[in-house]
PDB file of N, CA and C in Angstrom:
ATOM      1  N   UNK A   1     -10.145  16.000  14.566  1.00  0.00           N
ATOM      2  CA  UNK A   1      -9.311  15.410  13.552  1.00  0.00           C
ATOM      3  C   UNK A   1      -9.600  16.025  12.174  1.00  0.00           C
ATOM      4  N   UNK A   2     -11.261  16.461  11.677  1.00  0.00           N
ATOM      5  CA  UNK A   2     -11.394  16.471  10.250  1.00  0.00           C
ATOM      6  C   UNK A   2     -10.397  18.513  10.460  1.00  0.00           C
ATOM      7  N   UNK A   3     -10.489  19.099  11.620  1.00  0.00           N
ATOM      8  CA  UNK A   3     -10.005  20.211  11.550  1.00  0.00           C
ATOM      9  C   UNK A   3      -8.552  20.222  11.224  1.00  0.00           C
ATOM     10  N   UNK A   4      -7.781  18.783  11.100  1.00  0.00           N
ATOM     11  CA  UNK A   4      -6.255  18.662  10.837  1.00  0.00           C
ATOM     12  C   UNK A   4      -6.233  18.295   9.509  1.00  0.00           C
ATOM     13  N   UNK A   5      -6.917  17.914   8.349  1.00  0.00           N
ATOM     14  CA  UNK A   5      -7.292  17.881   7.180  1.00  0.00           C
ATOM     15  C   UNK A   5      -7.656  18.938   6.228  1.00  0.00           C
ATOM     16  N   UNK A   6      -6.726  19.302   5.400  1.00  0.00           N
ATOM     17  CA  UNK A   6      -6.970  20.258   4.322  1.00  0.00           C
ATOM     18  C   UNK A   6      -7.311  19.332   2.883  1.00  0.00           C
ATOM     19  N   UNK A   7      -8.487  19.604   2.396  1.00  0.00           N
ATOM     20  CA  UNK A   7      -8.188  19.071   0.572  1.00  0.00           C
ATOM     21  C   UNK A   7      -7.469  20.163  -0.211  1.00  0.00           C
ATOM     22  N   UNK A   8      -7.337  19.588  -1.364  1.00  0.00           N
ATOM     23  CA  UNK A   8      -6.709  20.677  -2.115  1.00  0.00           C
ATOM     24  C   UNK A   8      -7.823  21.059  -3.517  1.00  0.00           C
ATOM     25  N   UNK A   9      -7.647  22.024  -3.164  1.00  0.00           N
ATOM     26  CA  UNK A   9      -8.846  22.449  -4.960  1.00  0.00           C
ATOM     27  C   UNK A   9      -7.851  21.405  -5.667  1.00  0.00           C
ATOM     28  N   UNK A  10      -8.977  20.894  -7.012  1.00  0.00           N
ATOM     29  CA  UNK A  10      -8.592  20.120  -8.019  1.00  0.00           C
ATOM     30  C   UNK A  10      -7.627  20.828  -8.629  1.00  0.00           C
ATOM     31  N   UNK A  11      -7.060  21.962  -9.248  1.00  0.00           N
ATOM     32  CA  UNK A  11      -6.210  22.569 -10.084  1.00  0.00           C
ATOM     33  C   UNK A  11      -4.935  22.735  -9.444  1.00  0.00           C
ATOM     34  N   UNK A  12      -4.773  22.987  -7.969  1.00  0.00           N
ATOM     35  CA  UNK A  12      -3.935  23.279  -7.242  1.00  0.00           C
ATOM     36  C   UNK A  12      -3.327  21.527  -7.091  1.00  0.00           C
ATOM     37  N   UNK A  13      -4.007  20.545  -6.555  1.00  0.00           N
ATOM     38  CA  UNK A  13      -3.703  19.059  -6.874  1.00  0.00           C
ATOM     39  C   UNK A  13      -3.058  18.593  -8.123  1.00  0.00           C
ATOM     40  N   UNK A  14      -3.534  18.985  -8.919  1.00  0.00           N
ATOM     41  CA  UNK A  14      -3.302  18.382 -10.362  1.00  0.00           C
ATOM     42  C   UNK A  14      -1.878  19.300 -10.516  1.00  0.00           C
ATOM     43  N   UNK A  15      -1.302  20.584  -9.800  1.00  0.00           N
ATOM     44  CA  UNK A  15      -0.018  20.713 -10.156  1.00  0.00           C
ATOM     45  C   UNK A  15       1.021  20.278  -8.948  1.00  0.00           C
ATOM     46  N   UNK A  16       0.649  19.720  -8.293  1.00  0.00           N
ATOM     47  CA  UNK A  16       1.350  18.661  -7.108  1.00  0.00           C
ATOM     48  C   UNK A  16       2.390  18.051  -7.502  1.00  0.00           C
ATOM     49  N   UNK A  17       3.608  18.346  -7.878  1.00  0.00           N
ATOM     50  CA  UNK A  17       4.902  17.150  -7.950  1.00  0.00           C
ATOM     51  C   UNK A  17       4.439  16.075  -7.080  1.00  0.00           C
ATOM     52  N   UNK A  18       5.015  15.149  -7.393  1.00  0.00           N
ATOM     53  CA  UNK A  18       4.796  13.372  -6.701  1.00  0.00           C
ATOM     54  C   UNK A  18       6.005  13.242  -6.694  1.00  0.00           C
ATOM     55  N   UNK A  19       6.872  12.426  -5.909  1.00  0.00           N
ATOM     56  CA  UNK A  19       7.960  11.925  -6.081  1.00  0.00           C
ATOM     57  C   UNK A  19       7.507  10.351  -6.618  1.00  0.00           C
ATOM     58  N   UNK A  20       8.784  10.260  -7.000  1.00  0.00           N
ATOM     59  CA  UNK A  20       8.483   8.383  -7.474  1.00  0.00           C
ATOM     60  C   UNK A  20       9.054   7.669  -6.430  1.00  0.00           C
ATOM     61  N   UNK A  21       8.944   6.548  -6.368  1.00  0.00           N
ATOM     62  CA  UNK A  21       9.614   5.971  -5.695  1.00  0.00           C
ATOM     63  C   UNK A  21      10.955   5.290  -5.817  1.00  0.00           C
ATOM     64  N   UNK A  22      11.110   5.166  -7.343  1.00  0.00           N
ATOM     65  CA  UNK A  22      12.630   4.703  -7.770  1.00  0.00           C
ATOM     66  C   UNK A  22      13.505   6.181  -7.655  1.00  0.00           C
ATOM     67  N   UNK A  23      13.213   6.914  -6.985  1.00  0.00           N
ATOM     68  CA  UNK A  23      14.386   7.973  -6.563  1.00  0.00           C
ATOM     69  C   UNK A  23      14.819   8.310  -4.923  1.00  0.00           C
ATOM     70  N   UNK A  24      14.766   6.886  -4.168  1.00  0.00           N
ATOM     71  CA  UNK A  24      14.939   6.684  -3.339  1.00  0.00           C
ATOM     72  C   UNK A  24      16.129   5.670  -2.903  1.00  0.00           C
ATOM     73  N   UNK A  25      16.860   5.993  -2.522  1.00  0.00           N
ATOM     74  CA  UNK A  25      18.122   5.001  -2.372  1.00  0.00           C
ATOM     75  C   UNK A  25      17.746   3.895  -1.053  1.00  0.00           C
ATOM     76  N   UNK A  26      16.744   4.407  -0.110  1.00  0.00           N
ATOM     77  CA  UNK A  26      16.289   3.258   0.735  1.00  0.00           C
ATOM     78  C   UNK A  26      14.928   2.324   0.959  1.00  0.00           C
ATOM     79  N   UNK A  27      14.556   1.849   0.384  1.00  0.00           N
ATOM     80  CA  UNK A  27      13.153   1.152   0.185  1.00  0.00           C
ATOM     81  C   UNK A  27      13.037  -0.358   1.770  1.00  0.00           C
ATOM     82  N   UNK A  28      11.898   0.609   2.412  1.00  0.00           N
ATOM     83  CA  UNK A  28      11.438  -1.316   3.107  1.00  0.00           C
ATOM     84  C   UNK A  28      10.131  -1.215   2.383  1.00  0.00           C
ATOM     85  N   UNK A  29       9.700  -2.423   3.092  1.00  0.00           N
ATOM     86  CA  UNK A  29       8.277  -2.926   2.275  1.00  0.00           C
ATOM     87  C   UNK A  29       7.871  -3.489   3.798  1.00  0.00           C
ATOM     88  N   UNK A  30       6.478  -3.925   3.550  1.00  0.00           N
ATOM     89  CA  UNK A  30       5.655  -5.009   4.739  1.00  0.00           C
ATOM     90  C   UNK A  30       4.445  -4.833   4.302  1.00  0.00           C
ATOM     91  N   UNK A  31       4.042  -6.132   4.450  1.00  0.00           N
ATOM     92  CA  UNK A  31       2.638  -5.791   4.286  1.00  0.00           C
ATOM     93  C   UNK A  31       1.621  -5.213   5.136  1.00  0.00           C
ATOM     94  N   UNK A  32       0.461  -4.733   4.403  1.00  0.00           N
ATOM     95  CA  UNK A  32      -0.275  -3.863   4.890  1.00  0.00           C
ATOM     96  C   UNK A  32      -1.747  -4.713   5.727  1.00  0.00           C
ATOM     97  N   UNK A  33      -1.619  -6.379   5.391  1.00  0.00           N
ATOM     98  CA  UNK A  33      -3.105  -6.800   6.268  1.00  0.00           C
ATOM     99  C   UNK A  33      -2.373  -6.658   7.467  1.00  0.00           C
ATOM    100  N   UNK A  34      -2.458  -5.897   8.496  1.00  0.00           N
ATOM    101  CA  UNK A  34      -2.089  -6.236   9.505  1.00  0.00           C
ATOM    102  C   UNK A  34      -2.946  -5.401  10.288  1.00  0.00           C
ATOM    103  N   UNK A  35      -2.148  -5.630  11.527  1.00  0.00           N
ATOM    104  CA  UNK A  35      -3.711  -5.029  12.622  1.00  0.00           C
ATOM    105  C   UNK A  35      -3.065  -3.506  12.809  1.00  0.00           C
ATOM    106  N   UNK A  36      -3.859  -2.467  12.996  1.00  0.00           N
ATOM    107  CA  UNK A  36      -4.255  -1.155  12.902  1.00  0.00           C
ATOM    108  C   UNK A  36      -2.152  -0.680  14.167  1.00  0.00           C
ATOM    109  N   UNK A  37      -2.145  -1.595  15.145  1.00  0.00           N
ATOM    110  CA  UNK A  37      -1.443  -1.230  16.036  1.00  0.00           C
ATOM    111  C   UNK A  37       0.497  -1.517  15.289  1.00  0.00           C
ATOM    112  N   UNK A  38       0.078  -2.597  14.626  1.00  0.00           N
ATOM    113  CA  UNK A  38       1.596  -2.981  13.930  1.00  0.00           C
ATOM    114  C   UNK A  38       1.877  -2.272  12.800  1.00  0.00           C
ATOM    115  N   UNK A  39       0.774  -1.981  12.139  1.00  0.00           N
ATOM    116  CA  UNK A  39       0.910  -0.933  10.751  1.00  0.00           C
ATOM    117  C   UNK A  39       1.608   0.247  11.928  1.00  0.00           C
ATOM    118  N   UNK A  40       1.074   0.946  12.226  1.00  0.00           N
ATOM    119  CA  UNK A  40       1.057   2.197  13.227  1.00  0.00           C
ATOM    120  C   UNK A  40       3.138   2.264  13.525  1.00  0.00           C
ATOM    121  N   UNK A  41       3.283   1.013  14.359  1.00  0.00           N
ATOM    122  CA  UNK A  41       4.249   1.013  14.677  1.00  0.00           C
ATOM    123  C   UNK A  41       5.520   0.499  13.938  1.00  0.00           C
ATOM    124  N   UNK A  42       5.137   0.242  12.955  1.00  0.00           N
ATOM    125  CA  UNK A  42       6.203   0.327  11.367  1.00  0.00           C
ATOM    126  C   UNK A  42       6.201   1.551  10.940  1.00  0.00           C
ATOM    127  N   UNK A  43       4.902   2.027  10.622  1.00  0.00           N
ATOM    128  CA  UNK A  43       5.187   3.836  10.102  1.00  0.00           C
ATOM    129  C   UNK A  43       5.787   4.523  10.725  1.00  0.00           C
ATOM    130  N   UNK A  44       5.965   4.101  12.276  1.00  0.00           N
ATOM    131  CA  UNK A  44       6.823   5.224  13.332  1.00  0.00           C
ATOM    132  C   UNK A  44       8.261   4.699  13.020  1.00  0.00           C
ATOM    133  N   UNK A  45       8.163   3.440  12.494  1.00  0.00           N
ATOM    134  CA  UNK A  45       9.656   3.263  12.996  1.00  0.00           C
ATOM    135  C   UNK A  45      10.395   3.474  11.266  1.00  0.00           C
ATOM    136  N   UNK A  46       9.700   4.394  10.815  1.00  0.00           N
ATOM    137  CA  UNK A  46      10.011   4.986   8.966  1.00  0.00           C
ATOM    138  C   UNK A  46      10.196   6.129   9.370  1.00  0.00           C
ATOM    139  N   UNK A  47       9.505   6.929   9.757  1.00  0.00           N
ATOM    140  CA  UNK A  47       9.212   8.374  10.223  1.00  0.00           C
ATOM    141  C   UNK A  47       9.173   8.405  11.785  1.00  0.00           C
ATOM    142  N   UNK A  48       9.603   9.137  12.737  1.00  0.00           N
ATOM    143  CA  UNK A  48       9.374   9.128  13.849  1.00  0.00           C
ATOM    144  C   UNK A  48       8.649  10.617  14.011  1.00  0.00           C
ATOM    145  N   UNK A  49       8.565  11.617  13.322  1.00  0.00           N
ATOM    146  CA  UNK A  49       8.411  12.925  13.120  1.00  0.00           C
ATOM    147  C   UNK A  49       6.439  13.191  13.207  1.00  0.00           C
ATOM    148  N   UNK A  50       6.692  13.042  14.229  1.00  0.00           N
ATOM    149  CA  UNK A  50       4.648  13.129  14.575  1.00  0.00           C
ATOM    150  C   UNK A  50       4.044  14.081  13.806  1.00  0.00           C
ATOM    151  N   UNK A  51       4.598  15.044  14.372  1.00  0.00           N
ATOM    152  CA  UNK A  51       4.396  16.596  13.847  1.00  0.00           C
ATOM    153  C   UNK A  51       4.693  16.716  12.288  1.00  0.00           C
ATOM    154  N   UNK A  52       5.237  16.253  11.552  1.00  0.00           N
ATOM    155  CA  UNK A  52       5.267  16.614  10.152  1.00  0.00           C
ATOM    156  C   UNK A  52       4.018  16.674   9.178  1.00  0.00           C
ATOM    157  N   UNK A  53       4.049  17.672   8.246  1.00  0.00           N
ATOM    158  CA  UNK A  53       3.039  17.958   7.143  1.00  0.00           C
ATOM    159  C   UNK A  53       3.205  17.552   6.032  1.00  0.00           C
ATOM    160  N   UNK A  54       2.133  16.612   6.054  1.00  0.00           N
ATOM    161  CA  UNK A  54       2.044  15.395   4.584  1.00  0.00           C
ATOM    162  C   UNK A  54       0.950  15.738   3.880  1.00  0.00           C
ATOM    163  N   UNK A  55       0.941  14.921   2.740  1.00  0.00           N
ATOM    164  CA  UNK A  55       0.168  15.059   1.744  1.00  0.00           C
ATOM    165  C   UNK A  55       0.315  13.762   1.455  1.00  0.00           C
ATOM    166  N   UNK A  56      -1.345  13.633   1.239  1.00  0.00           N
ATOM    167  CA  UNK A  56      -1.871  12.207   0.744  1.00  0.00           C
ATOM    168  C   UNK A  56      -2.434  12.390  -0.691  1.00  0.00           C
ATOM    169  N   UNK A  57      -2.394  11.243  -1.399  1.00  0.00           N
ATOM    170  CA  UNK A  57      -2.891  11.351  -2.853  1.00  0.00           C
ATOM    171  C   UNK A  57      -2.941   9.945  -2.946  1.00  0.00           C
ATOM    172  N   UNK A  58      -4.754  10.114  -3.671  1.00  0.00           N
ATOM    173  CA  UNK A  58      -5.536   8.859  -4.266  1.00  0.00           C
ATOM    174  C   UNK A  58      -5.248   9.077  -5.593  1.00  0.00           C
ATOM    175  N   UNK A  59      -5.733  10.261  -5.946  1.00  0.00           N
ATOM    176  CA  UNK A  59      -6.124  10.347  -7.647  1.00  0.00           C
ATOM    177  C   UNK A  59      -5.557  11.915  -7.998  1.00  0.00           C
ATOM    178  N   UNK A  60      -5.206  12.234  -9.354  1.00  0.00           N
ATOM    179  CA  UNK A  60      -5.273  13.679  -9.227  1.00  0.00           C
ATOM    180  C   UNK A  60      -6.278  14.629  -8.323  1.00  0.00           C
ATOM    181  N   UNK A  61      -7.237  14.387  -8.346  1.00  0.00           N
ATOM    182  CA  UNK A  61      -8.533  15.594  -7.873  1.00  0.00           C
ATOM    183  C   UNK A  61      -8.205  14.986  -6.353  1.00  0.00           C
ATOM    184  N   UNK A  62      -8.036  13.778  -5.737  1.00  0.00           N
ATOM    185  CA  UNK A  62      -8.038  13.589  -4.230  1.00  0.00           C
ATOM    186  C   UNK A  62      -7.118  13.545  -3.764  1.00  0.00           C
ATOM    187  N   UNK A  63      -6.833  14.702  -3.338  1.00  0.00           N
ATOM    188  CA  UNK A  63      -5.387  15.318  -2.453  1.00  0.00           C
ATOM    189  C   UNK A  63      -5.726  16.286  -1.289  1.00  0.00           C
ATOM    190  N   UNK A  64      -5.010  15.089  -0.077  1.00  0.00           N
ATOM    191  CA  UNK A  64      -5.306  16.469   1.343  1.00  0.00           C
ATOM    192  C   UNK A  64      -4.044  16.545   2.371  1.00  0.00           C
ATOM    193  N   UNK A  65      -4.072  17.476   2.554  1.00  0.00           N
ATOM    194  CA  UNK A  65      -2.640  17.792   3.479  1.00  0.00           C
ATOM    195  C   UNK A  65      -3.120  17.536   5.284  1.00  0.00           C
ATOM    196  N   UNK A  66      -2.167  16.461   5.637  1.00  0.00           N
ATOM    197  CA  UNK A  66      -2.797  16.461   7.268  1.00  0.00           C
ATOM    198  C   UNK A  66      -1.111  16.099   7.866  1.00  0.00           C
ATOM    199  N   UNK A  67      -1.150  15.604   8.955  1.00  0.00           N
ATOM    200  CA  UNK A  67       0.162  15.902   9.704  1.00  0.00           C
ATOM    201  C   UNK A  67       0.266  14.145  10.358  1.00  0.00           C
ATOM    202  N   UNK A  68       1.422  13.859   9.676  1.00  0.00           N
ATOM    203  CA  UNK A  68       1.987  12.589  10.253  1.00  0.00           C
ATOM    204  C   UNK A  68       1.649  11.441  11.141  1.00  0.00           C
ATOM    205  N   UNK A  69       0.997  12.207  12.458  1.00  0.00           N
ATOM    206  CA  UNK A  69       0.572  11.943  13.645  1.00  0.00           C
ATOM    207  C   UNK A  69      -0.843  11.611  12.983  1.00  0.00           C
ATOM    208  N   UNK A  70      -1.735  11.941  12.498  1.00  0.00           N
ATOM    209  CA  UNK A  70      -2.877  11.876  11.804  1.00  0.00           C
ATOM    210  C   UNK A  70      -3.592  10.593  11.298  1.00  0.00           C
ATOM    211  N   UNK A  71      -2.058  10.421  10.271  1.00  0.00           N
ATOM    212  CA  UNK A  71      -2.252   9.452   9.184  1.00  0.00           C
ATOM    213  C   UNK A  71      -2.004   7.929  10.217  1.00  0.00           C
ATOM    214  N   UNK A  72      -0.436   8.054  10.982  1.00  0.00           N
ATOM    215  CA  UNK A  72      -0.367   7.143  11.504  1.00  0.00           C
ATOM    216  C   UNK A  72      -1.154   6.440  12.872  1.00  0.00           C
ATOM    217  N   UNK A  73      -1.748   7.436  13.103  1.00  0.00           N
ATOM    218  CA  UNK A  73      -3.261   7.244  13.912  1.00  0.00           C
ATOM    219  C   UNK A  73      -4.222   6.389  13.528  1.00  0.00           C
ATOM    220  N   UNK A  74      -4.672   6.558  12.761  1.00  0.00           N
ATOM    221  CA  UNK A  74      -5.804   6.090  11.292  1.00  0.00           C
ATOM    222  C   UNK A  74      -5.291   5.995   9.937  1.00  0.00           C
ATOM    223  N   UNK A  75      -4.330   5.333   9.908  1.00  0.00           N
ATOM    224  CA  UNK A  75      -3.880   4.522   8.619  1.00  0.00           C
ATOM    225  C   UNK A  75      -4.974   3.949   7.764  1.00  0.00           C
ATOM    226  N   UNK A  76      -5.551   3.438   8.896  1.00  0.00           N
ATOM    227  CA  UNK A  76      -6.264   1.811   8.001  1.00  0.00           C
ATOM    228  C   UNK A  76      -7.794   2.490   7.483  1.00  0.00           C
ATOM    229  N   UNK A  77      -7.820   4.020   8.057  1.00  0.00           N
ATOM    230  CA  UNK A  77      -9.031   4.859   7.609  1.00  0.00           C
ATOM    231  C   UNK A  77      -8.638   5.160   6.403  1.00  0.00           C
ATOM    232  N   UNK A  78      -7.426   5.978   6.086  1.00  0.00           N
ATOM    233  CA  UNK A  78      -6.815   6.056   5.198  1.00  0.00           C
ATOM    234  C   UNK A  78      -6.198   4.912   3.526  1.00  0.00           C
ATOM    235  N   UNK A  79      -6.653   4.007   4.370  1.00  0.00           N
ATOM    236  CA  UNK A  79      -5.639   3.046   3.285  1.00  0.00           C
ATOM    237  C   UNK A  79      -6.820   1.833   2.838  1.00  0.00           C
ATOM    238  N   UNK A  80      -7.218   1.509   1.538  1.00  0.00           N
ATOM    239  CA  UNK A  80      -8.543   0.991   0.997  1.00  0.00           C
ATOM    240  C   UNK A  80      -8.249  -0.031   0.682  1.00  0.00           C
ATOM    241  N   UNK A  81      -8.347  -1.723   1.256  1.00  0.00           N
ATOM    242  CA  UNK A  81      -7.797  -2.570   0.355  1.00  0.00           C
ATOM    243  C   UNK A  81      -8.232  -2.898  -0.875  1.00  0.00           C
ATOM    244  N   UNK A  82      -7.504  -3.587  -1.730  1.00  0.00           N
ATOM    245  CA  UNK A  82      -8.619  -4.219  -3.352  1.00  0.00           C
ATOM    246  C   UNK A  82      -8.890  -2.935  -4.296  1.00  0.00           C
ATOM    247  N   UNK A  83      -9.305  -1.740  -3.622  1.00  0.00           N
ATOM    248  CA  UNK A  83      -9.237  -0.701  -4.417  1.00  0.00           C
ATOM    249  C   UNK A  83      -8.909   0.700  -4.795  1.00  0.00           C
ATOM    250  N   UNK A  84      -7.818   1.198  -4.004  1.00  0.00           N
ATOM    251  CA  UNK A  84      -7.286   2.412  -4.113  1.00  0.00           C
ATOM    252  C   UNK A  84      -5.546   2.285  -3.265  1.00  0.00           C
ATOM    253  N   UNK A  85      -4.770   2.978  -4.761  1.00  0.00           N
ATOM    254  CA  UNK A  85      -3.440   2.609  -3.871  1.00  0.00           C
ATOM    255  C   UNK A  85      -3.505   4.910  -3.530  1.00  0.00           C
ATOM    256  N   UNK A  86      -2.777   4.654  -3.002  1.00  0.00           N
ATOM    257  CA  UNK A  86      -2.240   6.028  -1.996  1.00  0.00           C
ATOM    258  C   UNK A  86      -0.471   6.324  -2.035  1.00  0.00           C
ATOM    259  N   UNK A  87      -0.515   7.627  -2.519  1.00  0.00           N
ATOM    260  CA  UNK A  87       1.002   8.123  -2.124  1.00  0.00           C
ATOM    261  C   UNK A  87       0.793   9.167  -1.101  1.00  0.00           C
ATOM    262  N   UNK A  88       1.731   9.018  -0.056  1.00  0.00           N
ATOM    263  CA  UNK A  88       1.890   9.373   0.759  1.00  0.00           C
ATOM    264  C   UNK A  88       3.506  10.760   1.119  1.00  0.00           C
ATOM    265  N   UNK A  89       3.434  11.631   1.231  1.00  0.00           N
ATOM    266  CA  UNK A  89       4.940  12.614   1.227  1.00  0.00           C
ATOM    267  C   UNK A  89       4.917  14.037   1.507  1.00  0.00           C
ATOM    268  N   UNK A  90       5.731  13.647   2.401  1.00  0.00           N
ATOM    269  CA  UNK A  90       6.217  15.461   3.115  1.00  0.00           C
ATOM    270  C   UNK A  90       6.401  16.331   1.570  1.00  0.00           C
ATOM    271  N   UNK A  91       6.085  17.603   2.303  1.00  0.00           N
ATOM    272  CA  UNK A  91       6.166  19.075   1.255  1.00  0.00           C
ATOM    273  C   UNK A  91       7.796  19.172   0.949  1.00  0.00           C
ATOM    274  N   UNK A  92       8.525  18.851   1.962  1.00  0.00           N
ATOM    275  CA  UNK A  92      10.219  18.057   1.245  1.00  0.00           C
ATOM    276  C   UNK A  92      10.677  17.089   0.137  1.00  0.00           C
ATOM    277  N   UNK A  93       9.432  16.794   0.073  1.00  0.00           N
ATOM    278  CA  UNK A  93       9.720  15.047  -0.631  1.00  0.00           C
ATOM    279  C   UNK A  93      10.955  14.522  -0.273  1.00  0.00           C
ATOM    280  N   UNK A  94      11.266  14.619   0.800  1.00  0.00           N
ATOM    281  CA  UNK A  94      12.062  13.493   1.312  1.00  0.00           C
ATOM    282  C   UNK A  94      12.280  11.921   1.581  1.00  0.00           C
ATOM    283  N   UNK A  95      10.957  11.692   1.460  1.00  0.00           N
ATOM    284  CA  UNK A  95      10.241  10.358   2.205  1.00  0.00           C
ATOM    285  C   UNK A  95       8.867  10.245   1.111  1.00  0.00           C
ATOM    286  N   UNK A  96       9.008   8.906   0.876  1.00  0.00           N
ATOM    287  CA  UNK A  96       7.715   8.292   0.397  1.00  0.00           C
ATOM    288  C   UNK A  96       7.235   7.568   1.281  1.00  0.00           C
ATOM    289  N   UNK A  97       5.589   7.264   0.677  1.00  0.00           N
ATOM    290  CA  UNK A  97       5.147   6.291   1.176  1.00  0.00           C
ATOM    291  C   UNK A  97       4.118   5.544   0.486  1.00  0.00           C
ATOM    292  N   UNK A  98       4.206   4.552  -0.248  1.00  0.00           N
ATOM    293  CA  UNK A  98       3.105   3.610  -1.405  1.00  0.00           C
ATOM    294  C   UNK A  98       2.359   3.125  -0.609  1.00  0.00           C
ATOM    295  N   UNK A  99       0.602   2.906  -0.334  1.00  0.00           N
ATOM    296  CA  UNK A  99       0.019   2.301  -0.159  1.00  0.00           C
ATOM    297  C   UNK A  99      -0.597   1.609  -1.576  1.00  0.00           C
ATOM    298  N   UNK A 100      -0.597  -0.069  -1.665  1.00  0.00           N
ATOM    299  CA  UNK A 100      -1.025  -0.221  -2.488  1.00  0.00           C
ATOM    300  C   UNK A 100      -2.310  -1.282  -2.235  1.00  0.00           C
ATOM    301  N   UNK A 101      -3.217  -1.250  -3.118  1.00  0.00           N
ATOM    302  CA  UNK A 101      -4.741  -1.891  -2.929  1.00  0.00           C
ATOM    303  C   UNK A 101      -4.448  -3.189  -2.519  1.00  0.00           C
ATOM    304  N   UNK A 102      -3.244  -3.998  -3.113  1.00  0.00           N
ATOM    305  CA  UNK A 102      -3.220  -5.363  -2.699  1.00  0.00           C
ATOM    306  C   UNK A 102      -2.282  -5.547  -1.042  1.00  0.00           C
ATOM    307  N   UNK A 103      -2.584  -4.672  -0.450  1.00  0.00           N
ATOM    308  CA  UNK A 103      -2.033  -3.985   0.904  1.00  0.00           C
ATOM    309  C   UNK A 103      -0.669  -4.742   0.936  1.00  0.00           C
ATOM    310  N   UNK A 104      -0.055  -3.553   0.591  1.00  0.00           N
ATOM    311  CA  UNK A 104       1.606  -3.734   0.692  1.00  0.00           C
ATOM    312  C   UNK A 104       1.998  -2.062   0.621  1.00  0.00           C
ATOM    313  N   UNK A 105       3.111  -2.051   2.252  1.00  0.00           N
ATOM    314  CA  UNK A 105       3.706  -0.556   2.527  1.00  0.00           C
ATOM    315  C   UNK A 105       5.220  -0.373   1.584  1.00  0.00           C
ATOM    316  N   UNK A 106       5.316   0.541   1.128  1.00  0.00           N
ATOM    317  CA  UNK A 106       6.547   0.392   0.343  1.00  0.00           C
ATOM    318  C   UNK A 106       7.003   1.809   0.721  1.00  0.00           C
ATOM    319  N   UNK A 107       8.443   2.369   1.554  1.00  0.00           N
ATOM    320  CA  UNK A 107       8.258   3.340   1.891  1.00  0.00           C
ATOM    321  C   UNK A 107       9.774   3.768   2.008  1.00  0.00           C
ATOM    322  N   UNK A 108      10.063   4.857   0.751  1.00  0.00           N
ATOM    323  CA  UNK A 108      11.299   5.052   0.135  1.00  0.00           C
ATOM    324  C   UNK A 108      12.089   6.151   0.762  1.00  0.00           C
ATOM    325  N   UNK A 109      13.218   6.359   1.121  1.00  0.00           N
ATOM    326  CA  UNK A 109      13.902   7.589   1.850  1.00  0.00           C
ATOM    327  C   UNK A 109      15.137   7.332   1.458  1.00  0.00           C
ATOM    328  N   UNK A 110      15.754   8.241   1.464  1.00  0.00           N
ATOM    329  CA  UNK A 110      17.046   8.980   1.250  1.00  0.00           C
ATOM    330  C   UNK A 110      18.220   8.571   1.990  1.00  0.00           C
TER     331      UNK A 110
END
């Protein structure tokens, strides 16, 4: 798994476009306490695309590129409650995805 994980040098991160999420014409939400198997199977049913190459972002400097199948595997590895929210988005920016600390999925598409 850590071999499906790229970070990004800090300088190369810090020039990362983000999409927002108010440039999304379709928004669901759900919350995020849930058990590892129902998170899992909400993210599939946002994205069905296993194989796709995402990029995760905590902070400017913490940014790593891993593949769809990855994240929605180990979400809840990924996702910190109380203290770190997460954007989540294909090299398309087609698709968002908000993780936020007070665990709530907010996950915007086109």
């Amino acid at each position: 798994m850590l071999a499906e994980m790229q970070p990004f040098e800090t300088a190369e991160a810090r020039k990362l476009s983000k999409p927002t999420i108010t440039s999304f014409s379709r928004l669901t939400r759900t919350k995020a306490s849930i058990t590892n198997e129902k998170g899992r199977g909400w993210l599939l049913e946002q994205n069905p695309n296993l194989e796709e190459r995402i990029i995760l972002s905590w902070t400017e400097e913490l940014v790593i590129r891993t593949t769809w199948k990855i994240f929605t595997e180990h979400w809840d590895d990924f996702c910190y409650p109380a203290s770190d929210d997460l954007i989540v988005f294909p090299e398309s920016e087609t698709w968002m995805l908000l993780y936020s600390h007070t665990e709530e999925f907010q996950f915007g598409s086109q």
